[in-house]
C-alpha atoms as a PDB file:
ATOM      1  CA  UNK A   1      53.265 -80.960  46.689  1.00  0.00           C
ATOM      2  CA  UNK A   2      50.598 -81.728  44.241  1.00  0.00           C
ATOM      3  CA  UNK A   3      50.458 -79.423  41.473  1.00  0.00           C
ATOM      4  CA  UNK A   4      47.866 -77.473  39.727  1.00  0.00           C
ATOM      5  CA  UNK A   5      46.085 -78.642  36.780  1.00  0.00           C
ATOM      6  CA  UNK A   6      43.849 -76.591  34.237  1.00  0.00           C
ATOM      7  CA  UNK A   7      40.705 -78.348  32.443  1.00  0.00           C
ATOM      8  CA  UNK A   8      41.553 -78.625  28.392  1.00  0.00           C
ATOM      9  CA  UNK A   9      39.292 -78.642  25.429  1.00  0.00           C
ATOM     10  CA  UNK A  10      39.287 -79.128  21.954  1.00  0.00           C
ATOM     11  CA  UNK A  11      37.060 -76.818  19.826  1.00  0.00           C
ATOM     12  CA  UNK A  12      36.404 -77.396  16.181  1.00  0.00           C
ATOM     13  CA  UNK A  13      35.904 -74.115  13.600  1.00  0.00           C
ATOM     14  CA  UNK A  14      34.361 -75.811  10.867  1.00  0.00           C
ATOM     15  CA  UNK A  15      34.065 -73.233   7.999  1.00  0.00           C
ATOM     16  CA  UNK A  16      32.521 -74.197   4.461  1.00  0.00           C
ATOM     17  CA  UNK A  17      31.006 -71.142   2.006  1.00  0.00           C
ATOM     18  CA  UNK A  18      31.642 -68.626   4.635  1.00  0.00           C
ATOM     19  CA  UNK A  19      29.359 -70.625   7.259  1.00  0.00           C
ATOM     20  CA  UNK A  20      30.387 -72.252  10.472  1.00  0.00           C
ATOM     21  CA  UNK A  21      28.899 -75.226  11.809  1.00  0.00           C
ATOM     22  CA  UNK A  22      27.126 -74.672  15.752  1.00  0.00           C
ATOM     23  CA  UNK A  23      25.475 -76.876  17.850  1.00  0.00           C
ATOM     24  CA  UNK A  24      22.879 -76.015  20.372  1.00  0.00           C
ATOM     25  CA  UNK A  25      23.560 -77.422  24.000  1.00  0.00           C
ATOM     26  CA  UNK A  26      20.587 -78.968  25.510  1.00  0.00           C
ATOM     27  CA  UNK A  27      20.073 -81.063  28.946  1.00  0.00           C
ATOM     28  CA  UNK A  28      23.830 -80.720  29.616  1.00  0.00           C
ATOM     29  CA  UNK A  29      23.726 -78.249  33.000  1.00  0.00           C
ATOM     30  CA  UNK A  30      25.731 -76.405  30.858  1.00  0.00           C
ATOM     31  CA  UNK A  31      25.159 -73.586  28.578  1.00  0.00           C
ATOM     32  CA  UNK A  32      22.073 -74.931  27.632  1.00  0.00           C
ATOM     33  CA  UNK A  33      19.918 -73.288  24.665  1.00  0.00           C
ATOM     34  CA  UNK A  34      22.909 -71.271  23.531  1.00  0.00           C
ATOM     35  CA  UNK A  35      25.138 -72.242  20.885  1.00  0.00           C
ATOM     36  CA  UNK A  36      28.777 -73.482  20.888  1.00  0.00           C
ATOM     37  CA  UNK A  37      31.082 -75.593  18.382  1.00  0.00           C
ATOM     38  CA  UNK A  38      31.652 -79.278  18.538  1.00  0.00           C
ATOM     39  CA  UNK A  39      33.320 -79.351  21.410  1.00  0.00           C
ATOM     40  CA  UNK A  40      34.916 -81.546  24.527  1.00  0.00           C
ATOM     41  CA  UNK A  41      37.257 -82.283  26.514  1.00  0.00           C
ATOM     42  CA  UNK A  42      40.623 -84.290  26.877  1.00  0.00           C
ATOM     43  CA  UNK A  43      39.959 -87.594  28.485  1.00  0.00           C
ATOM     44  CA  UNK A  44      43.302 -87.965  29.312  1.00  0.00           C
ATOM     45  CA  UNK A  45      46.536 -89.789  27.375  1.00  0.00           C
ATOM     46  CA  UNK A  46      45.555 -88.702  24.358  1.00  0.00           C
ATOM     47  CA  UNK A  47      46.518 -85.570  21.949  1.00  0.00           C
ATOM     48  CA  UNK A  48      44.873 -82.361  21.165  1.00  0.00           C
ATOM     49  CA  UNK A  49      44.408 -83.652  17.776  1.00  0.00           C
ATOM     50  CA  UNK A  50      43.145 -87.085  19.411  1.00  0.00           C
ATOM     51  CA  UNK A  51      40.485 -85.819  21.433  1.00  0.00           C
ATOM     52  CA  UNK A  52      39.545 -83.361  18.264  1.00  0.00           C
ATOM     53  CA  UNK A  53      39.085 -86.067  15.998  1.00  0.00           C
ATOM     54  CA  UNK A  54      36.964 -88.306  18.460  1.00  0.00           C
ATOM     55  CA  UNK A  55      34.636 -85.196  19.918  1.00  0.00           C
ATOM     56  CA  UNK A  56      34.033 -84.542  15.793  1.00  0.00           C
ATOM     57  CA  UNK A  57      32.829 -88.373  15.291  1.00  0.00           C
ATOM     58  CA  UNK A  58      31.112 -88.333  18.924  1.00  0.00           C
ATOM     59  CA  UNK A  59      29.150 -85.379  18.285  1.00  0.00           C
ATOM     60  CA  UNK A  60      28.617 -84.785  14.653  1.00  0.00           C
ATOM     61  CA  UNK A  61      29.175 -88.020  12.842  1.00  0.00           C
ATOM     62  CA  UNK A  62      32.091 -87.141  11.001  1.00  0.00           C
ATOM     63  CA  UNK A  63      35.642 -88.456  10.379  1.00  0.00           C
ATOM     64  CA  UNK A  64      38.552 -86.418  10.373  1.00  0.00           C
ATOM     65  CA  UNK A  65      42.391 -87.028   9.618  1.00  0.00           C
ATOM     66  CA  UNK A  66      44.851 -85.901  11.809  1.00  0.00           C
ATOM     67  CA  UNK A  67      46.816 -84.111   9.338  1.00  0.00           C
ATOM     68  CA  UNK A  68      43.779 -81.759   7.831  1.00  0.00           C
ATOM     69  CA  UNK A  69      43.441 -80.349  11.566  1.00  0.00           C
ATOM     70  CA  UNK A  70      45.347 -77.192  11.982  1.00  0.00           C
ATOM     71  CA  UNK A  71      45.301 -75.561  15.738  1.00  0.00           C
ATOM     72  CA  UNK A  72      44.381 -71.821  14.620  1.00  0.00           C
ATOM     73  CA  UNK A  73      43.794 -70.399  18.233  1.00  0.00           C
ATOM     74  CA  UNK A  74      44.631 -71.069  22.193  1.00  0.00           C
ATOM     75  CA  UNK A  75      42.263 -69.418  24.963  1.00  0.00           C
ATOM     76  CA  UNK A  76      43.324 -69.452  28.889  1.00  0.00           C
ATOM     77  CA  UNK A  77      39.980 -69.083  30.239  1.00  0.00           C
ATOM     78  CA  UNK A  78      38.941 -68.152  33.831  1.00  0.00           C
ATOM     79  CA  UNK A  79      35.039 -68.766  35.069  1.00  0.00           C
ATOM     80  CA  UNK A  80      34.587 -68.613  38.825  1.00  0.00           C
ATOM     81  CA  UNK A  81      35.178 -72.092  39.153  1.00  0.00           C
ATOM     82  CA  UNK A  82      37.845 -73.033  37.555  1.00  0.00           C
ATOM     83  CA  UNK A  83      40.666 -72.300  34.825  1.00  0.00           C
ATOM     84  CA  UNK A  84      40.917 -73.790  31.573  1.00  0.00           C
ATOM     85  CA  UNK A  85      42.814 -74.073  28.139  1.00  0.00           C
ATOM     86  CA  UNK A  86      41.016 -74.206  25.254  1.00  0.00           C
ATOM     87  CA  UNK A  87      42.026 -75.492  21.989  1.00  0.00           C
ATOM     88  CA  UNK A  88      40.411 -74.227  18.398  1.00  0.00           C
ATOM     89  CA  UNK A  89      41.039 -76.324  15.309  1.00  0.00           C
ATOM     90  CA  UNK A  90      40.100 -76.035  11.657  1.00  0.00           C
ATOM     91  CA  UNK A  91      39.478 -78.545   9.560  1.00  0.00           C
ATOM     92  CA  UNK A  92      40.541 -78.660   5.838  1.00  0.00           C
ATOM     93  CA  UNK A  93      38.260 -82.013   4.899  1.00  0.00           C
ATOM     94  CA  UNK A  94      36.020 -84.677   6.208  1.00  0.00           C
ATOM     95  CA  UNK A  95      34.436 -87.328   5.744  1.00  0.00           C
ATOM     96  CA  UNK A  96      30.570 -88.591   6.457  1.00  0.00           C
ATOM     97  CA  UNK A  97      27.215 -86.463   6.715  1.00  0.00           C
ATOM     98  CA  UNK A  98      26.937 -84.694   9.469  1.00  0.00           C
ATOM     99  CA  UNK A  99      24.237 -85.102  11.844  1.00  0.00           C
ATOM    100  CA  UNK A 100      23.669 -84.694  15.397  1.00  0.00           C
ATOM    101  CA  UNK A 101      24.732 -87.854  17.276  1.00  0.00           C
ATOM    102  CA  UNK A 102      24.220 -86.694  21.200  1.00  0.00           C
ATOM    103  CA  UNK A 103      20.309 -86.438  20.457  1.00  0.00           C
ATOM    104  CA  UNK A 104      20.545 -86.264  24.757  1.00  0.00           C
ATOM    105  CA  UNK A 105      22.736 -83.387  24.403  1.00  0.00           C
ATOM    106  CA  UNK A 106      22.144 -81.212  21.280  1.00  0.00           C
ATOM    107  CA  UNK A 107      18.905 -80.337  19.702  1.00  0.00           C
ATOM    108  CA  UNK A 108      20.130 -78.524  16.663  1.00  0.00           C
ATOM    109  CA  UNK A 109      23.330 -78.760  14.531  1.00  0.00           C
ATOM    110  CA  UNK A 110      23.834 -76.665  11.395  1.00  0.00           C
ATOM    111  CA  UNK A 111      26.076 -73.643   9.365  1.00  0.00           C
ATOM    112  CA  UNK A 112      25.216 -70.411  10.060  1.00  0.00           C
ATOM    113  CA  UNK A 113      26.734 -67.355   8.150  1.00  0.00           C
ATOM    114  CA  UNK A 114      29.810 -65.977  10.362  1.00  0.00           C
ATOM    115  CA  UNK A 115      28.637 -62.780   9.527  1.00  0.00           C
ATOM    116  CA  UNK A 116      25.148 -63.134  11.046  1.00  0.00           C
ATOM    117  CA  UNK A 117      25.752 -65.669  14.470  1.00  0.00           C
ATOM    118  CA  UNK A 118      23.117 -65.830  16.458  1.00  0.00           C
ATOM    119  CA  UNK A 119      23.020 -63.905  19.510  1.00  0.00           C
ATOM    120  CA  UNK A 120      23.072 -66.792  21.973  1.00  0.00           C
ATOM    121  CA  UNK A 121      26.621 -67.883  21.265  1.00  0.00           C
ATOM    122  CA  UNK A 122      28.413 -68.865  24.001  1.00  0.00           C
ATOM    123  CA  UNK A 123      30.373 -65.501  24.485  1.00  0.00           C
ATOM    124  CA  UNK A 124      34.268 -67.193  24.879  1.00  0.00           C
ATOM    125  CA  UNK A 125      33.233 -69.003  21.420  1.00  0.00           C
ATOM    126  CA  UNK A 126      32.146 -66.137  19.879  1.00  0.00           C
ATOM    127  CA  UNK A 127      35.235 -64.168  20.731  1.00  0.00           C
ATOM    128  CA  UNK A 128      37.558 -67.555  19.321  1.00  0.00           C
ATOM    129  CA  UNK A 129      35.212 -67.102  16.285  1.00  0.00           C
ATOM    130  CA  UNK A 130      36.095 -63.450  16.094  1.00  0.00           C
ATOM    131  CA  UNK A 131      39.890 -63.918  16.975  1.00  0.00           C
ATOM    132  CA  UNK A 132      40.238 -66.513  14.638  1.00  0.00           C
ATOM    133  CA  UNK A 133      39.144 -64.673  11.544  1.00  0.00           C
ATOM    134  CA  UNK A 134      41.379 -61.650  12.469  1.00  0.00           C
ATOM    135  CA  UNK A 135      44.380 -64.206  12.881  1.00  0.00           C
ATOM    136  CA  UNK A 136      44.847 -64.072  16.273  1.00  0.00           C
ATOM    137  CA  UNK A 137      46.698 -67.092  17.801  1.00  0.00           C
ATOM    138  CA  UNK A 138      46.201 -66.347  21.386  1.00  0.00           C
ATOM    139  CA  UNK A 139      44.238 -64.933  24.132  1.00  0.00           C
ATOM    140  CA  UNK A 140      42.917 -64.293  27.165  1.00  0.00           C
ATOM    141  CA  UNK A 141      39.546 -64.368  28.434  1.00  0.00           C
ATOM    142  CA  UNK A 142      37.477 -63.845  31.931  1.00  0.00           C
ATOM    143  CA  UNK A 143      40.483 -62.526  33.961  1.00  0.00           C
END
């Protein structure tokens, strides 16, 4: 009997000067035009803290050590499709400049005050964003 499996992410909370960095999606079929985090999925045999590190360098430019990511929250999410686990991390430091490096898939990346998001956050990011800075470890969302 084959079991069943749940899609996992990795999402990175990158907070300097009370800003977070966002990316807008664009020409992905997903999302598109609304904002998210660096983001992505597990490829497979490799760790949470793997596929962090390699979605921050695939999609923002930036290198990031293992031990400065900290796993702050965990989300079992439901859409109508499917079920998934995602993953937020923090990052303590990095190195490089970050700039968009999916040109195919993002059309703007920048820090935007936490207190003043815009409105077209993807809503399960903007409630990790919110559970996050209350402390909350884990939730729930779409059920």
């Amino acid at each position: 009997m084959e079991r069943f499996k749940l899609v996992v992410a990795v999402h990175l909370i990158l907070i300097q000067n009370n800003q977070i960095l966002l990316l807008r999606r664009y020409n992905t079929g997903y999302e598109d035009g609304n904002y998210s985090v660096v983001a992505g999925h597990i490829d497979g045999n490799e760790s949470v803290i793997h596929a962090m590190k390699r979605e921050a360098l695939e999609e923002a430019g930036i290198t990031i050590d293992e031990n400065d990511l900290e796993i702050v929250h965990i989300m079992h999410r439901k859409t109508p499709n499917r079920e998934s686990i995602d993953y937020f991390l923090t990052c303590k430091n990095y190195t490089g400049e970050i700039q968009i490096m999916e040109k195919d898939k993002c059309d703007a990346l920048k820090f935007y005050d936490l207190e003043h998001l815009p409105e077209n956050v993807i809503p399960y990011v903007r409630k990790a964003i919110e559970y996050y800075q209350n402390g909350v470890s884990f939730s729930t969302y779409g059920w």
